[in-house]
C-alpha atoms as a PDB file:
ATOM      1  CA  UNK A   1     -22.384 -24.842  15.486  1.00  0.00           C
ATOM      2  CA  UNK A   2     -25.693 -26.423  13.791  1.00  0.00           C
ATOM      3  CA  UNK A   3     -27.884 -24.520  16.922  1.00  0.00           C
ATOM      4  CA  UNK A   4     -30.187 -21.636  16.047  1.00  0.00           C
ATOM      5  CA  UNK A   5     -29.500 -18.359  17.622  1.00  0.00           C
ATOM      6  CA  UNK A   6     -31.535 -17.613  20.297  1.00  0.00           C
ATOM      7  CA  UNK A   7     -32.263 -14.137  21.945  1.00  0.00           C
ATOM      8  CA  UNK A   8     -29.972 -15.378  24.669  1.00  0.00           C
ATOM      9  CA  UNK A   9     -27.001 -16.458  22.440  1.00  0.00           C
ATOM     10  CA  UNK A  10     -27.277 -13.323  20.122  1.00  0.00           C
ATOM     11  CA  UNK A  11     -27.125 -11.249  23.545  1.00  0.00           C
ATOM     12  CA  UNK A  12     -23.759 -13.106  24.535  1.00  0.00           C
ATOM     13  CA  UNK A  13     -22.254 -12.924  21.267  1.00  0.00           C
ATOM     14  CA  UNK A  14     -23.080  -9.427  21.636  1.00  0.00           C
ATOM     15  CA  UNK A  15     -21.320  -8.434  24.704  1.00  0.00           C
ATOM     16  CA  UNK A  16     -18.516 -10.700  23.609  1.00  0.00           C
ATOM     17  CA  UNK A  17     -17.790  -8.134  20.880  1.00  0.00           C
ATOM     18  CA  UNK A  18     -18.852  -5.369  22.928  1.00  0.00           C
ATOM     19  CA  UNK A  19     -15.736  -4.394  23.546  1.00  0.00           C
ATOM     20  CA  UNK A  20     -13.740  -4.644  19.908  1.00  0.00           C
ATOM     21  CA  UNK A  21     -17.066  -2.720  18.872  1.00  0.00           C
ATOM     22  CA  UNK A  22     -16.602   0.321  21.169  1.00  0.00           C
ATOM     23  CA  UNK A  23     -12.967   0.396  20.398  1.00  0.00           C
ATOM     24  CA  UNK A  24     -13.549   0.570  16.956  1.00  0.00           C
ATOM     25  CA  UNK A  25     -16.357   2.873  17.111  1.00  0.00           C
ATOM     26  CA  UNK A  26     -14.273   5.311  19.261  1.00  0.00           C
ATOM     27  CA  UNK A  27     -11.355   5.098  17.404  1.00  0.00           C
ATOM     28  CA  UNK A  28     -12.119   4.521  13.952  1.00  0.00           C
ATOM     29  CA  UNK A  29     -16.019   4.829  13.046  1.00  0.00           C
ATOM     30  CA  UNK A  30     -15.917   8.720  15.312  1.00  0.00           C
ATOM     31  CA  UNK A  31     -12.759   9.506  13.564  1.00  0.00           C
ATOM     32  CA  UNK A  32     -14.083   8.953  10.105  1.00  0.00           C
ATOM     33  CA  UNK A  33     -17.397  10.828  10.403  1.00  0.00           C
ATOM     34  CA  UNK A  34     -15.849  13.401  12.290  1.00  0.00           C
ATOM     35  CA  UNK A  35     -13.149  14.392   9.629  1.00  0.00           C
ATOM     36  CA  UNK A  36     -16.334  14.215   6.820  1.00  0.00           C
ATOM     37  CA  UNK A  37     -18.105  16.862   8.861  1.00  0.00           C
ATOM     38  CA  UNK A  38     -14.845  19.064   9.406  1.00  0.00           C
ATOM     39  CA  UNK A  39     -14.385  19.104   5.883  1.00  0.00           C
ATOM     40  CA  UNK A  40     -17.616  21.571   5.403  1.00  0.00           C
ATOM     41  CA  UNK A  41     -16.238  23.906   8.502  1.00  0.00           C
ATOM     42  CA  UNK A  42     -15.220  27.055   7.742  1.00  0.00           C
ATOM     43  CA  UNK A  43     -12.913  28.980   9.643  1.00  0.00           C
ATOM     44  CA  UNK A  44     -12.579  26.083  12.199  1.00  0.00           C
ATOM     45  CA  UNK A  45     -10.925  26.474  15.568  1.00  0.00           C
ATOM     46  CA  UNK A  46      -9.302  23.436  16.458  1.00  0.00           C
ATOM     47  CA  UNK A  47      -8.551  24.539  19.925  1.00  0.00           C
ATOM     48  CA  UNK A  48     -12.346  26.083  20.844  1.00  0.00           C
ATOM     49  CA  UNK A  49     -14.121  24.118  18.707  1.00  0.00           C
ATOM     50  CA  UNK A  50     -15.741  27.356  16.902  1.00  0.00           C
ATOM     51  CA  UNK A  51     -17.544  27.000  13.499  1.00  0.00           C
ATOM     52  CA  UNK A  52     -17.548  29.727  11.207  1.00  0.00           C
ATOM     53  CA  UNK A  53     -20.109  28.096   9.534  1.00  0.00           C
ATOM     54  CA  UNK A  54     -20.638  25.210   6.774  1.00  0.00           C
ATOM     55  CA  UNK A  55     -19.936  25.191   3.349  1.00  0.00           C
ATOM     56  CA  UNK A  56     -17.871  23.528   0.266  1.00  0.00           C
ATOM     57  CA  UNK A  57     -15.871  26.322   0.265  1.00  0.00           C
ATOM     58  CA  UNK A  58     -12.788  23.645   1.026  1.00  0.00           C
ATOM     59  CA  UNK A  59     -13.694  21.411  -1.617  1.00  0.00           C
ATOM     60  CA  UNK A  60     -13.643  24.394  -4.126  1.00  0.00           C
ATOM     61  CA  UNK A  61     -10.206  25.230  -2.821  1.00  0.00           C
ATOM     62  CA  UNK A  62      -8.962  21.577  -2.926  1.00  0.00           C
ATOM     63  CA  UNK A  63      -9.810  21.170  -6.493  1.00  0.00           C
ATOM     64  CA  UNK A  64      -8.596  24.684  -7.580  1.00  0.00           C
ATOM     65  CA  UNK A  65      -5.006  23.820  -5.735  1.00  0.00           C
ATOM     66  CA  UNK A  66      -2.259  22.911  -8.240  1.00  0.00           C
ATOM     67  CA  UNK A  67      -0.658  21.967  -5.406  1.00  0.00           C
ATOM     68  CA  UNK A  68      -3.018  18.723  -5.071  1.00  0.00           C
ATOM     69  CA  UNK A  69      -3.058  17.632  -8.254  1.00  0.00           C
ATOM     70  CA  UNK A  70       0.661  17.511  -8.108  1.00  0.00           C
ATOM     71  CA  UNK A  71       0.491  15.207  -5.019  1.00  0.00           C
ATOM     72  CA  UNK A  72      -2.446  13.199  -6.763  1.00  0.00           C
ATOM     73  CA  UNK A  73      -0.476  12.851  -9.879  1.00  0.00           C
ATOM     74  CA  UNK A  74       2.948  11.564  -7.489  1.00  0.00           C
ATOM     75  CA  UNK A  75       0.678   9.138  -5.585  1.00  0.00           C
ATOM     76  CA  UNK A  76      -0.671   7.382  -8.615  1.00  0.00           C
ATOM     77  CA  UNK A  77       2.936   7.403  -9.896  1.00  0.00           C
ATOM     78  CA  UNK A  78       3.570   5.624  -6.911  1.00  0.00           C
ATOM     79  CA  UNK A  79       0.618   3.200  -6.837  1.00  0.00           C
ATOM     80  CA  UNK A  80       1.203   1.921 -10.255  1.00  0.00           C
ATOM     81  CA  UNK A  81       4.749   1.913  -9.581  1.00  0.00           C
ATOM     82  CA  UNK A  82       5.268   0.202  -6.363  1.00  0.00           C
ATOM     83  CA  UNK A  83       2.028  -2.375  -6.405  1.00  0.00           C
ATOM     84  CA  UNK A  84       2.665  -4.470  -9.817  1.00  0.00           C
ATOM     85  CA  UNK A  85       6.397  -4.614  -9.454  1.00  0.00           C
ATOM     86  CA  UNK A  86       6.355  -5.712  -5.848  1.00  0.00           C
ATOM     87  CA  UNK A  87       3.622  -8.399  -6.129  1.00  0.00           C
ATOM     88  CA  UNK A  88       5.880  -9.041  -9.383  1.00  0.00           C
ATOM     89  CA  UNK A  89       9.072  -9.786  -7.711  1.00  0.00           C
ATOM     90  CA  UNK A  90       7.746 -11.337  -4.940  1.00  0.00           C
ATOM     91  CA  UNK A  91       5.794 -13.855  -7.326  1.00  0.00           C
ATOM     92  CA  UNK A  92       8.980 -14.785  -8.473  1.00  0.00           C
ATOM     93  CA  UNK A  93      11.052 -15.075  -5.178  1.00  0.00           C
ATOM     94  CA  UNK A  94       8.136 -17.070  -3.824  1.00  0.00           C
ATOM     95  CA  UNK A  95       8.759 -19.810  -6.916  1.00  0.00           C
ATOM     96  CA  UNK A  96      12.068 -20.190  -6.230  1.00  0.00           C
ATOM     97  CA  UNK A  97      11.674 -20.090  -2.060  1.00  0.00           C
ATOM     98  CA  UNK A  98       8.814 -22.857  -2.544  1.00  0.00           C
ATOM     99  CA  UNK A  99      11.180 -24.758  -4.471  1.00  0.00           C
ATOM    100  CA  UNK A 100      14.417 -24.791  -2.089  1.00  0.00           C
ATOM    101  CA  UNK A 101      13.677 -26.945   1.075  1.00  0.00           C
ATOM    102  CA  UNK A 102      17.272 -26.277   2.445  1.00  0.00           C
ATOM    103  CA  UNK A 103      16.965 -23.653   4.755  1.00  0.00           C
ATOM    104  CA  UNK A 104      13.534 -22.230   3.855  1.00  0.00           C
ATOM    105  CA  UNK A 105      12.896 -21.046   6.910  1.00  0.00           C
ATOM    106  CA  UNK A 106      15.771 -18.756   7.144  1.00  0.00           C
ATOM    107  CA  UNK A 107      15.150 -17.783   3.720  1.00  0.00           C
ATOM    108  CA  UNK A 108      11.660 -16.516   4.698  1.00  0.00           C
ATOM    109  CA  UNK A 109      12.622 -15.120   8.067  1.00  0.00           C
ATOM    110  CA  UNK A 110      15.548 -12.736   5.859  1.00  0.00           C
ATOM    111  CA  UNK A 111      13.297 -11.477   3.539  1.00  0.00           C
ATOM    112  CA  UNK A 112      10.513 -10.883   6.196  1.00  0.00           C
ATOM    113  CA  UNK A 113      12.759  -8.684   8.384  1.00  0.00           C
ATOM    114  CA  UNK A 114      12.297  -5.414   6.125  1.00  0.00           C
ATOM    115  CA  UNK A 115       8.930  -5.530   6.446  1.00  0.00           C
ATOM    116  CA  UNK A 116       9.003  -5.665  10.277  1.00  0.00           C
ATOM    117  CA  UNK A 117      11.620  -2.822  10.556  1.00  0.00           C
ATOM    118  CA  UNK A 118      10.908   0.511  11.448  1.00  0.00           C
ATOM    119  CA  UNK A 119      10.609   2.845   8.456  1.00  0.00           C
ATOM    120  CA  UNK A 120      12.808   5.268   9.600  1.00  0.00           C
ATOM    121  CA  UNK A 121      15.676   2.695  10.396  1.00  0.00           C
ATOM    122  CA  UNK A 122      15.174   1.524   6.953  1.00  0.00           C
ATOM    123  CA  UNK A 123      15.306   5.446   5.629  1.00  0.00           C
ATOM    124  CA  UNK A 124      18.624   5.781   7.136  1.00  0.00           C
ATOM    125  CA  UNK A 125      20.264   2.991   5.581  1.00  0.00           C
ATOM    126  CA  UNK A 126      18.553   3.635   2.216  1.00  0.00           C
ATOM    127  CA  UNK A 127      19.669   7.221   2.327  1.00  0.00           C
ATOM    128  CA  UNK A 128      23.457   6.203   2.055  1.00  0.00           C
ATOM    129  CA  UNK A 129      23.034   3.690  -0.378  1.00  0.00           C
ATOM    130  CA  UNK A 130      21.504   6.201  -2.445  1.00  0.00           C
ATOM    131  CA  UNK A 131      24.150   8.841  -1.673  1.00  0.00           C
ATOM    132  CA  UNK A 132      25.732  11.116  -4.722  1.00  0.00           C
ATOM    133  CA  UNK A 133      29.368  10.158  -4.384  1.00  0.00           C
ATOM    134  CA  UNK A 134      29.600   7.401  -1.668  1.00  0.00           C
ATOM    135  CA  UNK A 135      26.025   5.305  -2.449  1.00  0.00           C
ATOM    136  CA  UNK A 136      25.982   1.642  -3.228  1.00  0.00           C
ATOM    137  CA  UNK A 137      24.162   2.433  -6.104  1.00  0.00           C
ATOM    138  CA  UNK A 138      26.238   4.977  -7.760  1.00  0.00           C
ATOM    139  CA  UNK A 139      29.282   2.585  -7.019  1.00  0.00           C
ATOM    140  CA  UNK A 140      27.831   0.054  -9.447  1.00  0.00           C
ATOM    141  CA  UNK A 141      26.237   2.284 -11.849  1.00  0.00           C
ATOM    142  CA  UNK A 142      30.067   3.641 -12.183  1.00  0.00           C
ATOM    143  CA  UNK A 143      31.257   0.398 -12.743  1.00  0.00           C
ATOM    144  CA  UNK A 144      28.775   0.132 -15.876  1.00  0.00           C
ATOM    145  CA  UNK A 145      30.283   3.674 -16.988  1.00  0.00           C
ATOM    146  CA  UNK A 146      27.346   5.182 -16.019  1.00  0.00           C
ATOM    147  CA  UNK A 147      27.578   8.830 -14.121  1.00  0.00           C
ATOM    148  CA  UNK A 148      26.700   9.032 -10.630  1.00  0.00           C
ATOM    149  CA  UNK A 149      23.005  10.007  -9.708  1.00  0.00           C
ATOM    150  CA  UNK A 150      22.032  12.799  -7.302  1.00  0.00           C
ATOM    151  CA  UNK A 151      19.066  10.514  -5.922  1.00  0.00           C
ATOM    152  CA  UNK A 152      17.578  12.541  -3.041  1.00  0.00           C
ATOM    153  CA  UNK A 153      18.437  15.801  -4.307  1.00  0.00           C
ATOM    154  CA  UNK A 154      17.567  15.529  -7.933  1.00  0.00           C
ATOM    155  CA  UNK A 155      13.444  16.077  -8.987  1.00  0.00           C
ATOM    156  CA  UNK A 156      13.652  14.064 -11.355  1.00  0.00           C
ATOM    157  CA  UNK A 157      14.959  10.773  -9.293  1.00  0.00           C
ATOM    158  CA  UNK A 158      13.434  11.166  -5.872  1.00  0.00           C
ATOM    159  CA  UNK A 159      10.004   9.765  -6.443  1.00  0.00           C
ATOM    160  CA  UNK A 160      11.947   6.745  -8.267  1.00  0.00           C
ATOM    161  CA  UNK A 161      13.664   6.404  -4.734  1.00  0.00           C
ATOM    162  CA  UNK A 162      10.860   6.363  -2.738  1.00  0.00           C
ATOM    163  CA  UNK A 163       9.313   3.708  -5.050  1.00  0.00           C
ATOM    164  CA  UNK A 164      12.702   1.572  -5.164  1.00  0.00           C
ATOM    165  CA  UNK A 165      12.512   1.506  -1.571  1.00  0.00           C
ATOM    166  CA  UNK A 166       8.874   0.587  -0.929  1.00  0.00           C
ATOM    167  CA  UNK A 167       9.185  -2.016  -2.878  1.00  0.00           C
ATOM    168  CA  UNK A 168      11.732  -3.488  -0.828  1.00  0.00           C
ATOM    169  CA  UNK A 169      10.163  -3.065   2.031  1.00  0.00           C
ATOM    170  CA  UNK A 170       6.887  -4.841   0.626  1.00  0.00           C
ATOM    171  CA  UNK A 171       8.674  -7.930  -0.269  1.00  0.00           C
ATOM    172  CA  UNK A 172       8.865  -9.993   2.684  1.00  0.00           C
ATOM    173  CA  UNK A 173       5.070  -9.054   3.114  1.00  0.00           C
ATOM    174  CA  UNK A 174       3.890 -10.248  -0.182  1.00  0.00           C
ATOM    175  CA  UNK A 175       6.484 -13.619  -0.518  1.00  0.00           C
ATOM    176  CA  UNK A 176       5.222 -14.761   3.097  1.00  0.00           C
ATOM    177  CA  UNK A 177       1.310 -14.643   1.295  1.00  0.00           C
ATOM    178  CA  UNK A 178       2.542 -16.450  -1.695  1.00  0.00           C
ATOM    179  CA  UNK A 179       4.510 -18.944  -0.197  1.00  0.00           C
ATOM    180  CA  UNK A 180       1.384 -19.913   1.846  1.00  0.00           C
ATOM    181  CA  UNK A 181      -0.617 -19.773  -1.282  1.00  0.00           C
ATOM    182  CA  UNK A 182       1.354 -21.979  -3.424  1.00  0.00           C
ATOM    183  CA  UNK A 183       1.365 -24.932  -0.236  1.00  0.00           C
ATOM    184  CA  UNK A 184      -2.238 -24.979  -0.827  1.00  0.00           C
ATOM    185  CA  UNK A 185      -1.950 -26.013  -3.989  1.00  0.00           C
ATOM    186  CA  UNK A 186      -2.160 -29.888  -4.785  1.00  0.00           C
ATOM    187  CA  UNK A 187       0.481 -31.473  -6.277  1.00  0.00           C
ATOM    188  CA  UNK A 188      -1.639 -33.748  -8.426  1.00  0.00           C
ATOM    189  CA  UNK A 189      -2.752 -30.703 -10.763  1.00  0.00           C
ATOM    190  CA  UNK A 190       1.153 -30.457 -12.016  1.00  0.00           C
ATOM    191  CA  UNK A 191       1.548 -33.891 -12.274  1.00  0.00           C
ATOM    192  CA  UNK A 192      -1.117 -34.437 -14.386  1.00  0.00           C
ATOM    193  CA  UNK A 193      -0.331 -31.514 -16.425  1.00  0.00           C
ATOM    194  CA  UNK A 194       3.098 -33.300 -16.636  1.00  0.00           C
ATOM    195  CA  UNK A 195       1.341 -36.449 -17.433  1.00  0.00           C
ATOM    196  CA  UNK A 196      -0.589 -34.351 -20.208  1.00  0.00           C
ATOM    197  CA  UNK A 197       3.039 -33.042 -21.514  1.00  0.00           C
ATOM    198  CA  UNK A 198       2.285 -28.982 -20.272  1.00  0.00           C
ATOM    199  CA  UNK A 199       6.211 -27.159 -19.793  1.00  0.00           C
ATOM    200  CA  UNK A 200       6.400 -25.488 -17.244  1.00  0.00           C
ATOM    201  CA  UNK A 201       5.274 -21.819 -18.682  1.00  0.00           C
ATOM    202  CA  UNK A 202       2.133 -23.741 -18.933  1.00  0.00           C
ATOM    203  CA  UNK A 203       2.189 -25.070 -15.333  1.00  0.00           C
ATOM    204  CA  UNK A 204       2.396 -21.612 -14.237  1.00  0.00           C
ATOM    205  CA  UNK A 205       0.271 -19.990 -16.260  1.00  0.00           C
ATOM    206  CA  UNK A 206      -2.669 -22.295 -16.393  1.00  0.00           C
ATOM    207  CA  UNK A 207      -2.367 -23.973 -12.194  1.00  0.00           C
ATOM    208  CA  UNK A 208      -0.104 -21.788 -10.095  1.00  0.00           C
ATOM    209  CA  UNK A 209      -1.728 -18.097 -11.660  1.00  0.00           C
ATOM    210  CA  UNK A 210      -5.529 -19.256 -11.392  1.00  0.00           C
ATOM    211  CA  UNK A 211      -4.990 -21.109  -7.886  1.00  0.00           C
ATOM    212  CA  UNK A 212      -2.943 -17.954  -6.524  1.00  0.00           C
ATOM    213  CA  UNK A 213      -6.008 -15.295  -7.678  1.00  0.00           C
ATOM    214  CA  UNK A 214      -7.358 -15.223  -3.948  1.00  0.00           C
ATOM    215  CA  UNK A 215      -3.502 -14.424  -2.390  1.00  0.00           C
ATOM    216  CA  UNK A 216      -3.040 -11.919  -5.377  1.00  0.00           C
ATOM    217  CA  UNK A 217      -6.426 -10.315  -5.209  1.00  0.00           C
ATOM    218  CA  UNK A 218      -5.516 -10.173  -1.515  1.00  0.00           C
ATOM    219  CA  UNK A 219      -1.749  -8.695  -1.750  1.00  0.00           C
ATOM    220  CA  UNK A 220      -3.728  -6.099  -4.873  1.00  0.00           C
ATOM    221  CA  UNK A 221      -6.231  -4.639  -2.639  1.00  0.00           C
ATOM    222  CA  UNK A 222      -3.914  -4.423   0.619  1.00  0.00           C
ATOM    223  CA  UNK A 223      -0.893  -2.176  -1.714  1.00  0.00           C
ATOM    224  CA  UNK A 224      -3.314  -0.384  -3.298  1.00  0.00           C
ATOM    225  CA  UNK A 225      -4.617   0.870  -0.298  1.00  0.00           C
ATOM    226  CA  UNK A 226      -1.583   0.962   1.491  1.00  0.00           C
ATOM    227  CA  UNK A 227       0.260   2.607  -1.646  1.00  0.00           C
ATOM    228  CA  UNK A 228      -2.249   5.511  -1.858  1.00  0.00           C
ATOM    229  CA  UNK A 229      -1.437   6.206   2.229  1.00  0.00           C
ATOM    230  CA  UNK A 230       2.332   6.783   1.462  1.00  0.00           C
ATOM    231  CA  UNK A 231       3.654   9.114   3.815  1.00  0.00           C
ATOM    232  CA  UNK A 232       6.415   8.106   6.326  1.00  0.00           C
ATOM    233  CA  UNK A 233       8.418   7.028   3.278  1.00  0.00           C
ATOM    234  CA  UNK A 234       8.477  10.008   1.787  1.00  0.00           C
ATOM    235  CA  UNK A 235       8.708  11.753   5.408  1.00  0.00           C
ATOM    236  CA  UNK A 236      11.594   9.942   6.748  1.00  0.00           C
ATOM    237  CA  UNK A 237      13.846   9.364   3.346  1.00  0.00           C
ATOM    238  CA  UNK A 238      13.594  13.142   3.046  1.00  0.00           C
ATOM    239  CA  UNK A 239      14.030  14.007   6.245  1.00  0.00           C
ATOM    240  CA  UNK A 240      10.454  15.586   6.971  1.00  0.00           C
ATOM    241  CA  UNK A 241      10.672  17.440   3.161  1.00  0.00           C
ATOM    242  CA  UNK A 242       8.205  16.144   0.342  1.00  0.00           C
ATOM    243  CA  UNK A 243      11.364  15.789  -1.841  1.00  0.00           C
ATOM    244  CA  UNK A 244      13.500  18.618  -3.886  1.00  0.00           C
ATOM    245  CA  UNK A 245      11.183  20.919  -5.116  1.00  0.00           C
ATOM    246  CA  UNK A 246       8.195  18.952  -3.832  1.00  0.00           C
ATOM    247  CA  UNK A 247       8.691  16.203  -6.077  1.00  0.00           C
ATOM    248  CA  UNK A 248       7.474  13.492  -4.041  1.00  0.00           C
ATOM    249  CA  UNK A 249       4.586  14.922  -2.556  1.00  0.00           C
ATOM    250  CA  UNK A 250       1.876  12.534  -1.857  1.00  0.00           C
ATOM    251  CA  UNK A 251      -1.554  13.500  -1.217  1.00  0.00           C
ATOM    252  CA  UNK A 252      -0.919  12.285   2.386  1.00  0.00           C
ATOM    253  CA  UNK A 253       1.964  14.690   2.770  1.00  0.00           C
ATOM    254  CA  UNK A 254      -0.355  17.351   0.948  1.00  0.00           C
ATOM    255  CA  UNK A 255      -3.177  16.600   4.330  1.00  0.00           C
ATOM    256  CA  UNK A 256      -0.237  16.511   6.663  1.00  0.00           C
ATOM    257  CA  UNK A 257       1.250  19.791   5.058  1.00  0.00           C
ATOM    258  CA  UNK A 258      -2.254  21.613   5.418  1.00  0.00           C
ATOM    259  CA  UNK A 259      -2.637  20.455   8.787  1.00  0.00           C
ATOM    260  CA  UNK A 260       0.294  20.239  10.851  1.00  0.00           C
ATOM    261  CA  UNK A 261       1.975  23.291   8.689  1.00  0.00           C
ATOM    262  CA  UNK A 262      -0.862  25.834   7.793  1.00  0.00           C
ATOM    263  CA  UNK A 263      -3.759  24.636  10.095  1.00  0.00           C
ATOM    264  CA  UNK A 264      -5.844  24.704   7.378  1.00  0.00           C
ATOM    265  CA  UNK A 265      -7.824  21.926   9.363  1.00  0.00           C
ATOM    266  CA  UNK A 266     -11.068  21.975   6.976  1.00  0.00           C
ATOM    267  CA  UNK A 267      -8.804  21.525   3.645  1.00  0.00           C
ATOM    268  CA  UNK A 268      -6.885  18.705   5.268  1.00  0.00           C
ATOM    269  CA  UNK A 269     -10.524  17.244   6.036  1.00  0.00           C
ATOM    270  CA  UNK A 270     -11.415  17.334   2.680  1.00  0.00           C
ATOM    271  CA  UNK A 271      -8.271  15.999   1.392  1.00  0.00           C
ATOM    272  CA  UNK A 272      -8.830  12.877   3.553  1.00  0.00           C
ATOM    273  CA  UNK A 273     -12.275  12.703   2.031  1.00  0.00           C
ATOM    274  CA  UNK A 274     -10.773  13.120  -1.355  1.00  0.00           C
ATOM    275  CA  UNK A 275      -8.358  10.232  -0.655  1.00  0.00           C
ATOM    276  CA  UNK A 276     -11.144   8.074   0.688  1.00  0.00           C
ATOM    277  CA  UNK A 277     -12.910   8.166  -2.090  1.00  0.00           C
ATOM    278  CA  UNK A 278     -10.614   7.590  -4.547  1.00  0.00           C
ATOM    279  CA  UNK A 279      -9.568   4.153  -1.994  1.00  0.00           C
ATOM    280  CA  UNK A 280     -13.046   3.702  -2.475  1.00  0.00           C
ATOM    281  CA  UNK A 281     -13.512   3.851  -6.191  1.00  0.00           C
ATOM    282  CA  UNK A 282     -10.372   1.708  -6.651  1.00  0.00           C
ATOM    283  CA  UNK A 283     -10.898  -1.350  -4.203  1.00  0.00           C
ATOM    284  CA  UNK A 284     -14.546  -1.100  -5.924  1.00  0.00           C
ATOM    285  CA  UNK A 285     -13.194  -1.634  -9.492  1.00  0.00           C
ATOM    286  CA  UNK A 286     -10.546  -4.652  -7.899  1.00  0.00           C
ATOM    287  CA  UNK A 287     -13.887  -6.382  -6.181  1.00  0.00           C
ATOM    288  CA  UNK A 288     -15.557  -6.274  -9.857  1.00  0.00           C
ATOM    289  CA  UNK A 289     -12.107  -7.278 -11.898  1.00  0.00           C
ATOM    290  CA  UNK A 290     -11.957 -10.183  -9.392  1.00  0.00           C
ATOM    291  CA  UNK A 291     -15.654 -11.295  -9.561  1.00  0.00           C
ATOM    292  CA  UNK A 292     -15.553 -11.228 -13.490  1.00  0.00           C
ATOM    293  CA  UNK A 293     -12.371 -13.343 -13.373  1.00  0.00           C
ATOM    294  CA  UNK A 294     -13.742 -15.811 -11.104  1.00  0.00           C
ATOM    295  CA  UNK A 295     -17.041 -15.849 -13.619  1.00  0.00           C
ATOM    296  CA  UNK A 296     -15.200 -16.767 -16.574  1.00  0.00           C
ATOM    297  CA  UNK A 297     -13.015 -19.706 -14.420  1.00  0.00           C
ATOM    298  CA  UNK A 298     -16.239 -21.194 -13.712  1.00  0.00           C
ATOM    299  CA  UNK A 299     -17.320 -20.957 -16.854  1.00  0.00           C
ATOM    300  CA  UNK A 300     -14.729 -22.588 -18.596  1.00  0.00           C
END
């Protein structure tokens, strides 16, 4: 490991990567570059490949679309909806997992499960619990005195669904990352915070919070990115429909819609763009939160 690289070693590195690298670059960097161009086509032919010509024409009609701001507005519904809350509750599952050692690995292995199950499986079953006059839900909400909800046919309810469900599914995810988080902490920080008379809000909040920042910068970045892709969710819970009256369109939906639907190939382009960006521009301003929290733990 202390060598330096030589011409020979750099070349066999090389060619050990060789292969990951043309996968990727076939599959993901081609991909990419090709969906910026299509989004300056006009009047694109899929199927000949013809160009009309180049333009911003689809930008202009993205950003003129009420249509996409709707989906925008549901998908950062969504995002703030389904990332805090999840990374929330699993937080708090993790603290209590970490502190059973009876069965633990059961425990983990049960909570893991939803995350490892098919989407559409998962759809099914969520679509009866959340049915008007037979749901689990309604059942106990009736027991409080509290009329039944139409869930999946209601506006007003079905993006609340989608986001009860995600973050269910995200659970087993997130309290796997934790769990391994909070074994790497030492024990000797809490027992000399015992030692110095801290309760335990102050255990938490000043050794398991500051020592978890890598797992929860981690678990931020990977829902934020994954929230802002929602689509089979929304696709399967609905049954292929962005929700009554479009209420739970997502901007993926909106990209799917325009392509698959109108073959409007050059708007979905630019809608992927759009969406890029905006991944972009978020997981930019998480990197900078992060580095200025880490700054002012070093500094005190």
């Amino acid at each position: 490991m202390n060598k330096k690289a030589t011409g020979r070693s750099t070349l066999q590195a090389f060619l050990y990567l060789l292969p990951m690298l043309i996968f990727i670059s076939v599959f993901t960097v081609y991909p990419i570059i090709k969906s910026i161009m299509m989004s300056f086509y006009d009047n694109y032919n899929l199927f000949t490949g013809d160009i009309g010509g180049y333009s911003l024409s689809n930008y202009q009609t993205l950003f003129s679309d009420p249509a996409f701001y709707t989906a925008l507005k549901n998908t950062f519904i969504y995002v703030a909806g389904v990332v805090p809350l999840s990374i929330a509750i699993s937080l708090g599952i993790a603290l209590m997992l970490y502190r059973i050692p009876f069965l633990k690995g059961l425990f983990r292995t049960v909570y893991f499960l939803p995350y490892v199950t098919s989407t559409v499986a998962i759809s099914i079953v969520w679509s009866w619990l959340y049915h008007s006059r037979y749901g689990l839900f309604n059942y106990f909400l009736n027991l409080v005195g509290i009329e039944s909800i139409d869930w999946l046919l209601n506006p007003k309810y079905a993006l609340l669904s989608v986001i009860i469900m995600a973050i269910w599914k995200s659970l087993g995810f997130n309290i796997l990352l934790l769990l391994v988080g909070l074994g790497n902490i030492n024990d000797n920080y809490y027992k000399a915070a015992k030692i110095d008379g801290a309760g335990a809000w102050q255990r938490f909040w000043h050794i398991t919070l500051p020592m978890l920042r890598p797992t929860l910068f981690l678990l931020s970045t990977i829902g934020v990115i994954n929230s802002f892709k929602v689509f089979d969710q929304v696709f399967a819970l609905f049954n292929g429909r962005p929700g009554p009256a479009n209420s739970a369109t997502t901007v993926v939906y909106y990209l799917f819609y325009q392509f698959y639907q109108r073959f409007d190939y050059g708007l979905a382009a630019a809608s992927g763009v759009a969406l890029f960006g905006i991944i972009l521009f978020f997981t930019f301003i998480q990197f900078l939160g992060n580095q200025y929290l880490n700054k002012r733990s070093d500094a005190s």
